[in-house]
Protein backbone atom coordinates (compact mmCIF):
# COMPACT_ATOMS: atom_id res chain seq x y z
CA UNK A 1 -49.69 38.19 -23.17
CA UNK A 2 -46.16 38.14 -24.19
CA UNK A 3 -44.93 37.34 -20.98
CA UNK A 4 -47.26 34.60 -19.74
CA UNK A 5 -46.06 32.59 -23.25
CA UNK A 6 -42.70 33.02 -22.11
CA UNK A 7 -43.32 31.86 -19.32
CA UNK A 8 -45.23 28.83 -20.33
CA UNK A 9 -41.76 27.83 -22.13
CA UNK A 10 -39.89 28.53 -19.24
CA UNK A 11 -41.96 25.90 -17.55
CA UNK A 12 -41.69 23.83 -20.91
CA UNK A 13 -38.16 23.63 -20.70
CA UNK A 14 -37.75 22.87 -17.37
CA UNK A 15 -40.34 19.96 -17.37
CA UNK A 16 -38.18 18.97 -20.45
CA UNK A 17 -34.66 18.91 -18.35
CA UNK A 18 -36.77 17.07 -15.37
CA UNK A 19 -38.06 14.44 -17.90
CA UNK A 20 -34.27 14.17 -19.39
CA UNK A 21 -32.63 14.03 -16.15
CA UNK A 22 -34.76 11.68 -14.87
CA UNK A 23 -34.58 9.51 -17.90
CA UNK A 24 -30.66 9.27 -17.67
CA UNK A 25 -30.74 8.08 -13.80
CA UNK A 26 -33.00 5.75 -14.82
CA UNK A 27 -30.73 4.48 -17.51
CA UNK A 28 -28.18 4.42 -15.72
CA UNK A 29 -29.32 2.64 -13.29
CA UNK A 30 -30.53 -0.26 -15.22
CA UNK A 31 -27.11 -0.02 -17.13
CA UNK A 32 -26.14 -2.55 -14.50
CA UNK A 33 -28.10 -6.01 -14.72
CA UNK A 34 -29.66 -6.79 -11.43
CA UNK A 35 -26.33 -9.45 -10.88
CA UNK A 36 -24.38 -6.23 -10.53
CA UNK A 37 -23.11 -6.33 -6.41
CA UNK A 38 -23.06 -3.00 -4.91
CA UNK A 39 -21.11 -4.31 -1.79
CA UNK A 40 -18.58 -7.36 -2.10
CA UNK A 41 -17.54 -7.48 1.28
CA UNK A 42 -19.73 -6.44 4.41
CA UNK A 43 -17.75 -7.99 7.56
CA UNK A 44 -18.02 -7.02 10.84
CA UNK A 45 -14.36 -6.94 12.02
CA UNK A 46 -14.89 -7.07 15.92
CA UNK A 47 -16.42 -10.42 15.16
CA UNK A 48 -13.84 -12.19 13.04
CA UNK A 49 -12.53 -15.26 14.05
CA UNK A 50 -11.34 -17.22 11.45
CA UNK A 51 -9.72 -17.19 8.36
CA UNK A 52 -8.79 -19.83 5.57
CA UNK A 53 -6.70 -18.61 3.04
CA UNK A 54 -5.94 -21.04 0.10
CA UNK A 55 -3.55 -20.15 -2.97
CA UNK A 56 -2.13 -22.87 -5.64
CA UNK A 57 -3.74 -25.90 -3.77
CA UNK A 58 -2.52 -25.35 -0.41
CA UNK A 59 -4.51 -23.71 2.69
CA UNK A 60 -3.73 -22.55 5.82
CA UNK A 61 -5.74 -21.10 8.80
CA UNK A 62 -5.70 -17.47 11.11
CA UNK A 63 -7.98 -18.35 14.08
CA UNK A 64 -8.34 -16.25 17.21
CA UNK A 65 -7.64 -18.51 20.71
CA UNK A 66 -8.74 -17.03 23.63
CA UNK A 67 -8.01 -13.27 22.51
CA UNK A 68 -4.46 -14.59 20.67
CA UNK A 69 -4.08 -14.86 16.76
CA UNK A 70 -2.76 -18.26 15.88
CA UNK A 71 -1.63 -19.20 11.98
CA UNK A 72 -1.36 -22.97 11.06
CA UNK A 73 2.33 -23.50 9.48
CA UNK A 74 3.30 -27.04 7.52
CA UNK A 75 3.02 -29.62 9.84
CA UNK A 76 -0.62 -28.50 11.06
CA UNK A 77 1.54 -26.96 13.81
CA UNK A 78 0.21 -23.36 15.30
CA UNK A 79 2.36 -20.07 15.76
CA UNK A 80 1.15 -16.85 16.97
CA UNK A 81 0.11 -14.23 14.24
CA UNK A 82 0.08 -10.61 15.27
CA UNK A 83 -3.31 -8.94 15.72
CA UNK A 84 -1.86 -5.77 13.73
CA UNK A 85 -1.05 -8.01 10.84
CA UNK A 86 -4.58 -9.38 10.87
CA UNK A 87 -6.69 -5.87 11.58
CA UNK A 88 -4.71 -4.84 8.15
CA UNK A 89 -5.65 -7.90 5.97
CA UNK A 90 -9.62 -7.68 6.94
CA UNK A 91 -9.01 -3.63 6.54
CA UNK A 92 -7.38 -4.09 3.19
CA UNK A 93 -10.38 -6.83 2.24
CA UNK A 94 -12.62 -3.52 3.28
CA UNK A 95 -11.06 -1.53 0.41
CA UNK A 96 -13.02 -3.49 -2.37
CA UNK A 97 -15.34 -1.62 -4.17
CA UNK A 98 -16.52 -3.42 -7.33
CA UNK A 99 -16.59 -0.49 -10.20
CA UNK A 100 -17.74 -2.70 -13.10
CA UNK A 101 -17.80 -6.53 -14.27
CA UNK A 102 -15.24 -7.79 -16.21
CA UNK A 103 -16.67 -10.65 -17.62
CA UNK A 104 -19.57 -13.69 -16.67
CA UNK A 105 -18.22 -16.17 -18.89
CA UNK A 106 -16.53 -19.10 -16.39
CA UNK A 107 -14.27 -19.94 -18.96
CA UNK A 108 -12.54 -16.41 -18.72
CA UNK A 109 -12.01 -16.99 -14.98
CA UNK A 110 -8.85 -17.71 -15.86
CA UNK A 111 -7.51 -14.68 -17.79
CA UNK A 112 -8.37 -12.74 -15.13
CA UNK A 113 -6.70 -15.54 -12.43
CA UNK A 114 -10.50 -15.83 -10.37
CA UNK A 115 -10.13 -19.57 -10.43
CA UNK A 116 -7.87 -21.88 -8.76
CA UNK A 117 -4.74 -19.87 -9.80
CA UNK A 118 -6.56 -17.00 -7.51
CA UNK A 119 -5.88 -16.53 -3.73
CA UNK A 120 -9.12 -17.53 -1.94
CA UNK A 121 -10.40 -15.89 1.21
CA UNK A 122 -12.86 -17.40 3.60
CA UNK A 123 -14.06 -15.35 6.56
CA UNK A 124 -15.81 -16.36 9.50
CA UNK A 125 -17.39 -14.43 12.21
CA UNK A 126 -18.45 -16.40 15.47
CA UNK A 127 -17.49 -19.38 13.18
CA UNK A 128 -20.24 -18.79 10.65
CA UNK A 129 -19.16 -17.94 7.23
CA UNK A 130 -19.68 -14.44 6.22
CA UNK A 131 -17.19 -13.73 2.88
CA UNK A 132 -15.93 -16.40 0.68
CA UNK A 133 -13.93 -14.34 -2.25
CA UNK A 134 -11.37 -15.43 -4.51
CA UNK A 135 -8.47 -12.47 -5.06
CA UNK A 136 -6.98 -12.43 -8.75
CA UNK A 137 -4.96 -10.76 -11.22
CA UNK A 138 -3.98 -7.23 -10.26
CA UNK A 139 -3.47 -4.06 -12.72
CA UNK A 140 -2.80 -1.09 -13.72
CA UNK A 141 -4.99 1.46 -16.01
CA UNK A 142 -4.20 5.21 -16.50
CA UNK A 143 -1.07 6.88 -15.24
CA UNK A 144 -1.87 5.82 -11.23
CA UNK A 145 -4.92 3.89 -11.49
CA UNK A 146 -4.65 0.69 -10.61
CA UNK A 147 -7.11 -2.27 -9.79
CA UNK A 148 -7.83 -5.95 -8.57
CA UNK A 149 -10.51 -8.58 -10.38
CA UNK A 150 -12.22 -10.41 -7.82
CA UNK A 151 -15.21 -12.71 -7.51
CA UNK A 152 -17.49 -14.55 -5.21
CA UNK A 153 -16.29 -17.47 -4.76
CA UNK A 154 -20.39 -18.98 -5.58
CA UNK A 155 -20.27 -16.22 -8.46
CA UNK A 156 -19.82 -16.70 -11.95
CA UNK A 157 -19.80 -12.38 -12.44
CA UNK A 158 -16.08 -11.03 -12.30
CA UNK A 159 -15.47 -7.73 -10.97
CA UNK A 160 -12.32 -5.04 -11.44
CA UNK A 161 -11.91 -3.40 -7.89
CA UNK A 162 -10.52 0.03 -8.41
CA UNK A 163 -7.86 1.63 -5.79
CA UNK A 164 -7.56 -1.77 -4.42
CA UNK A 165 -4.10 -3.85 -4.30
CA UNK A 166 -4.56 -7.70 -4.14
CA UNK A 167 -1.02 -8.22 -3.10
CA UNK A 168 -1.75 -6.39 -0.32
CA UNK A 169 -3.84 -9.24 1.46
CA UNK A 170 -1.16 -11.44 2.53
CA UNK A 171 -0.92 -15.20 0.82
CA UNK A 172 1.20 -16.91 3.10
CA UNK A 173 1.26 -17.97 6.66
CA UNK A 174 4.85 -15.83 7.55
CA UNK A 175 2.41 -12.82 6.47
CA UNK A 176 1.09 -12.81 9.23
CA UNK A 177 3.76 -13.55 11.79
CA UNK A 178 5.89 -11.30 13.73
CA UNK A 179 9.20 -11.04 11.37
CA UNK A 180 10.91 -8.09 13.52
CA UNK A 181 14.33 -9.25 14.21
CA UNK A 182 15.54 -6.04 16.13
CA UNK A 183 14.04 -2.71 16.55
CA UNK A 184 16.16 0.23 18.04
CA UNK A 185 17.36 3.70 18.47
CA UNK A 186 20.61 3.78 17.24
CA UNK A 187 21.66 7.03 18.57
CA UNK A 188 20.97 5.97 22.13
CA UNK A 189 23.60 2.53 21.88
CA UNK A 190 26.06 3.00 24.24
CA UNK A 191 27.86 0.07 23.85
CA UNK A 192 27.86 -2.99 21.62
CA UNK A 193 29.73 -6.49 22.89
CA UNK A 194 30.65 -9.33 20.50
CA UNK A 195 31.18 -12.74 21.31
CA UNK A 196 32.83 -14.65 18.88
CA UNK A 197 35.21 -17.96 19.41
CA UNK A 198 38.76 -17.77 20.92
CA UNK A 199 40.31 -14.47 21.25
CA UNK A 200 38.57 -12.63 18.23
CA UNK A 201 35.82 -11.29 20.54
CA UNK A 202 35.79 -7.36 21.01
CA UNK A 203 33.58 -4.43 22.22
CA UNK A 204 32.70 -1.36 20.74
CA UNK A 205 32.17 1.00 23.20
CA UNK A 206 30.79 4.30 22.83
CA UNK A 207 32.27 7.28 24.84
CA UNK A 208 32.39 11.16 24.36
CA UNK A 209 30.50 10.82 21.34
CA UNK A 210 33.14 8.53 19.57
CA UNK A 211 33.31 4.60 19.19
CA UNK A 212 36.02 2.55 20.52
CA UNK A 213 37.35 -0.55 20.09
CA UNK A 214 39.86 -1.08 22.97
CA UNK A 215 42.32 1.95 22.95
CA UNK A 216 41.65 2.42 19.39
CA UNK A 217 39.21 5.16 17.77
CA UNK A 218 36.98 3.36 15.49
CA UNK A 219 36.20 4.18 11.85
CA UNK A 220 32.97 6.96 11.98
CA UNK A 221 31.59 5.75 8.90
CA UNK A 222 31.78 2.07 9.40
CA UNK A 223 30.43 2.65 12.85
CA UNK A 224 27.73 4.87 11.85
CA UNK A 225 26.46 2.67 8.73
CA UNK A 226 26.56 -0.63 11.07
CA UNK A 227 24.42 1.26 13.50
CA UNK A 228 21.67 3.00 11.40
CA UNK A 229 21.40 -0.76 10.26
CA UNK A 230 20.28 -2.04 13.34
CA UNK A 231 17.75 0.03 13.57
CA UNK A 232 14.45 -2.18 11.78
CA UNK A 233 15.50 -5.28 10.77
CA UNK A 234 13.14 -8.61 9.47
CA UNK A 235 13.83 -12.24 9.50
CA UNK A 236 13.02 -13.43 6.05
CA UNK A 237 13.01 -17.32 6.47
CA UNK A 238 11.39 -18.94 9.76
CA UNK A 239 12.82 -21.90 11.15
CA UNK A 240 10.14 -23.94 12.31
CA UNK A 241 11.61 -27.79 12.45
CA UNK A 242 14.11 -27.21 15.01
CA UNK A 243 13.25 -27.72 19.10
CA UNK A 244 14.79 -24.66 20.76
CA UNK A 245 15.69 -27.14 23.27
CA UNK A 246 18.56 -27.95 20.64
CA UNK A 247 19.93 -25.06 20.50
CA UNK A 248 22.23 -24.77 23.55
CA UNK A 249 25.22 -22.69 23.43
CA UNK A 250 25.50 -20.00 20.45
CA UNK A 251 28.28 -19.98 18.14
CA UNK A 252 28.13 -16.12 17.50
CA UNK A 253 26.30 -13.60 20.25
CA UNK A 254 26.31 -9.63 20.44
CA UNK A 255 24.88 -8.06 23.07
CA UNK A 256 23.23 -4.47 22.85
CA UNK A 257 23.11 -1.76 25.60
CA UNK A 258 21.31 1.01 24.89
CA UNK A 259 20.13 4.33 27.03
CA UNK A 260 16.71 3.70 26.18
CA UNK A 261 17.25 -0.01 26.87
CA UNK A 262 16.01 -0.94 30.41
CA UNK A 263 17.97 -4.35 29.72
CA UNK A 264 20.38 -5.59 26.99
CA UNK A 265 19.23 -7.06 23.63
CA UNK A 266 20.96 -9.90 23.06
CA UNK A 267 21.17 -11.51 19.15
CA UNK A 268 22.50 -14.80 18.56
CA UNK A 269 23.53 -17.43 15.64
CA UNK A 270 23.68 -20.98 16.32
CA UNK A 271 25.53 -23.57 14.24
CA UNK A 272 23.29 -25.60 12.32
CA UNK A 273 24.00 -28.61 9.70
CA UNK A 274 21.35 -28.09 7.63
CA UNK A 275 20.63 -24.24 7.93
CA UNK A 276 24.07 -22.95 8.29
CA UNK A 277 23.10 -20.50 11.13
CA UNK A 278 20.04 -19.97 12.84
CA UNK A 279 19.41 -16.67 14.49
CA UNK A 280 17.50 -15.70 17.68
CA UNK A 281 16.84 -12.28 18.95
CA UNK A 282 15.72 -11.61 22.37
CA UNK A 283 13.72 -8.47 20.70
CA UNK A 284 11.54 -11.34 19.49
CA UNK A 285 11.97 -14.29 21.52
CA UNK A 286 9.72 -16.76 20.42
CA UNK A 287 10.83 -16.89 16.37
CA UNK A 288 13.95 -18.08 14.95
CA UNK A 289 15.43 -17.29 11.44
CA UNK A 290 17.70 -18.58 9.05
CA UNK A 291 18.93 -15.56 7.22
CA UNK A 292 22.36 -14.95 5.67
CA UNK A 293 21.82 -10.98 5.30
CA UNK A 294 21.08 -10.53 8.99
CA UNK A 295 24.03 -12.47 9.76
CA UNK A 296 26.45 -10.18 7.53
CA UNK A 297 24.88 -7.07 9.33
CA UNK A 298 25.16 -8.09 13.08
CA UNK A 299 28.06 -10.01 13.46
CA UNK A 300 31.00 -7.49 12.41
CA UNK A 301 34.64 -8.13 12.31
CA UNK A 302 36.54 -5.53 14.29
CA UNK A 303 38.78 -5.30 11.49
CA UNK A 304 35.63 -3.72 9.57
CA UNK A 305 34.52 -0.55 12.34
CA UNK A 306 38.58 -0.05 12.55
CA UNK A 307 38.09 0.49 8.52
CA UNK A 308 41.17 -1.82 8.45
CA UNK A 309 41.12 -3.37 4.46
């Protein structure tokens, strides 16, 4: 007798932890109004062909021409964009996962910058549009916790994106072009040649595991710290408005030989009225730069790898 009453609250209490733990799914589920959006973004990558992104007033377009990424630059003028630049914007776009909503009131858009302050993303696949999302404020909560508010662009519901940086989506065209400047081992140069005007030209030649210049042993550190600097270097500004028709005979050229090499890399600075210098790289043939630190690290006076003062 004893033991079938026991029993009967054994059963008692479990029916009571079923009834509980059912009750608190079911509360939390409806915690979220129906409005809440499980999934923000649902792309299908392989079919992306176009994309208009538009921050402070001003848009441009990433459109795919016959298997080549193209980006629109001022002037409605096209460049190529690089498909691993693009791959990591729509995988970065991927990464949002709406945890909660910030707000619904449209006139709080723009605290958390979800209006026209925002970055706007339109995505197309086939040339239908299948994501239309405006990226805004980014921040931080907790010691390494960090998040992004976006929203629908036909939304009025705000959402904080945990684990998901805004900033890295890019916002401007040259975010998606190829910026590499020069890319090299620098322990397999074997010889480095510069061209400069009138008898200042010189060549730093590499042999038994020391750098000359001429008959004259050149300084290890100086050497050393202007070769581990060519090793990844970026063009920060693009020079877009000049034919490269114009650009005839270079003021400053250094050309690179390298065991790993199978020809020389040539870098070169033209004189320019407007831009000062404009710099070309063979590395990456089809972009020019104007860039004053890239022109301080190539083009070295001999007096500097002597370690003359």
């Amino acid at each position: 007798m004893f033991r079938s009453v026991k029993n009967i609250r054994l059963v008692a209490v479990l029916v009571i932890l079923v009834v509980v733990y059912a009750g608190l799914k079911l509360f939390k589920n409806t915690g979220r109004s129906k409005s809440f959006r499980e999934e923000l973004v649902v792309i299908d990558t392989s079919r992306v062909n176009r994309i208009v992104i538009t921050k402070s007033g001003s848009s441009f377009e990433v459109s795919k021409d016959n298997d080549q990424w193209k980006v629109t630059i001022p002037g409605n003028k096209k460049v190529d964009a690089t498909g691993t630049s693009v791959n990591n914007a729509l995988s970065a776009l991927l990464m949002i996962k709406p945890d909660r909503i910030a707000t619904r009131d449209p006139e709080k858009w723009v605290d958390y910058q979800v209006d026209s302050s925002g970055t706007r993303v339109q995505v197309f696949e086939n040339n239908a549009g299948t994501l239309d999302l405006i990226l805004g404020r980014f921040g931080v909560h907790g010691q390494q916790q960090f998040h992004t508010f976006v929203r629908l662009f036909e939304d009025k519901e705000v959402y904080a994106a945990n684990n998901f940086m805004g900033i890295s989506f890019p916002s401007d065209p040259e975010g998606f072009r190829n910026s590499r400047f020069l890319q090299i081992t620098s322990d397999s140069i074997t010889q480095v040649t510069f061209n400069y005007p009138g008898d200042s030209a010189y060549i730093l030649n590499k042999s038994n595991d020391r750098w000359y210049i001429g008959n004259n042993q050149a300084d290890s550190a100086m050497t050393a710290s202007f070769l581990s600097g060519l090793r990844y270097m970026n063009g920060s500004d693009f020079v877009d408005d000049v034919e490269p028709a114009a650009l005839i005979n270079p003021t400053l050229s250094v050309l690179i030989q390298a065991n790993d090499l199978a020809e020389e890399v040539k870098l070169e600075a033209y004189s320019h009225p407007l831009y000062g210098y404009i710099l070309h790289s063979s590395y990456n043939p089809k972009s020019y730069f104007s860039d004053n630190s890239l022109l301080i690290k190539i083009f070295k006076g001999q007096s500097e790898l002597l370690g003359e003062q």
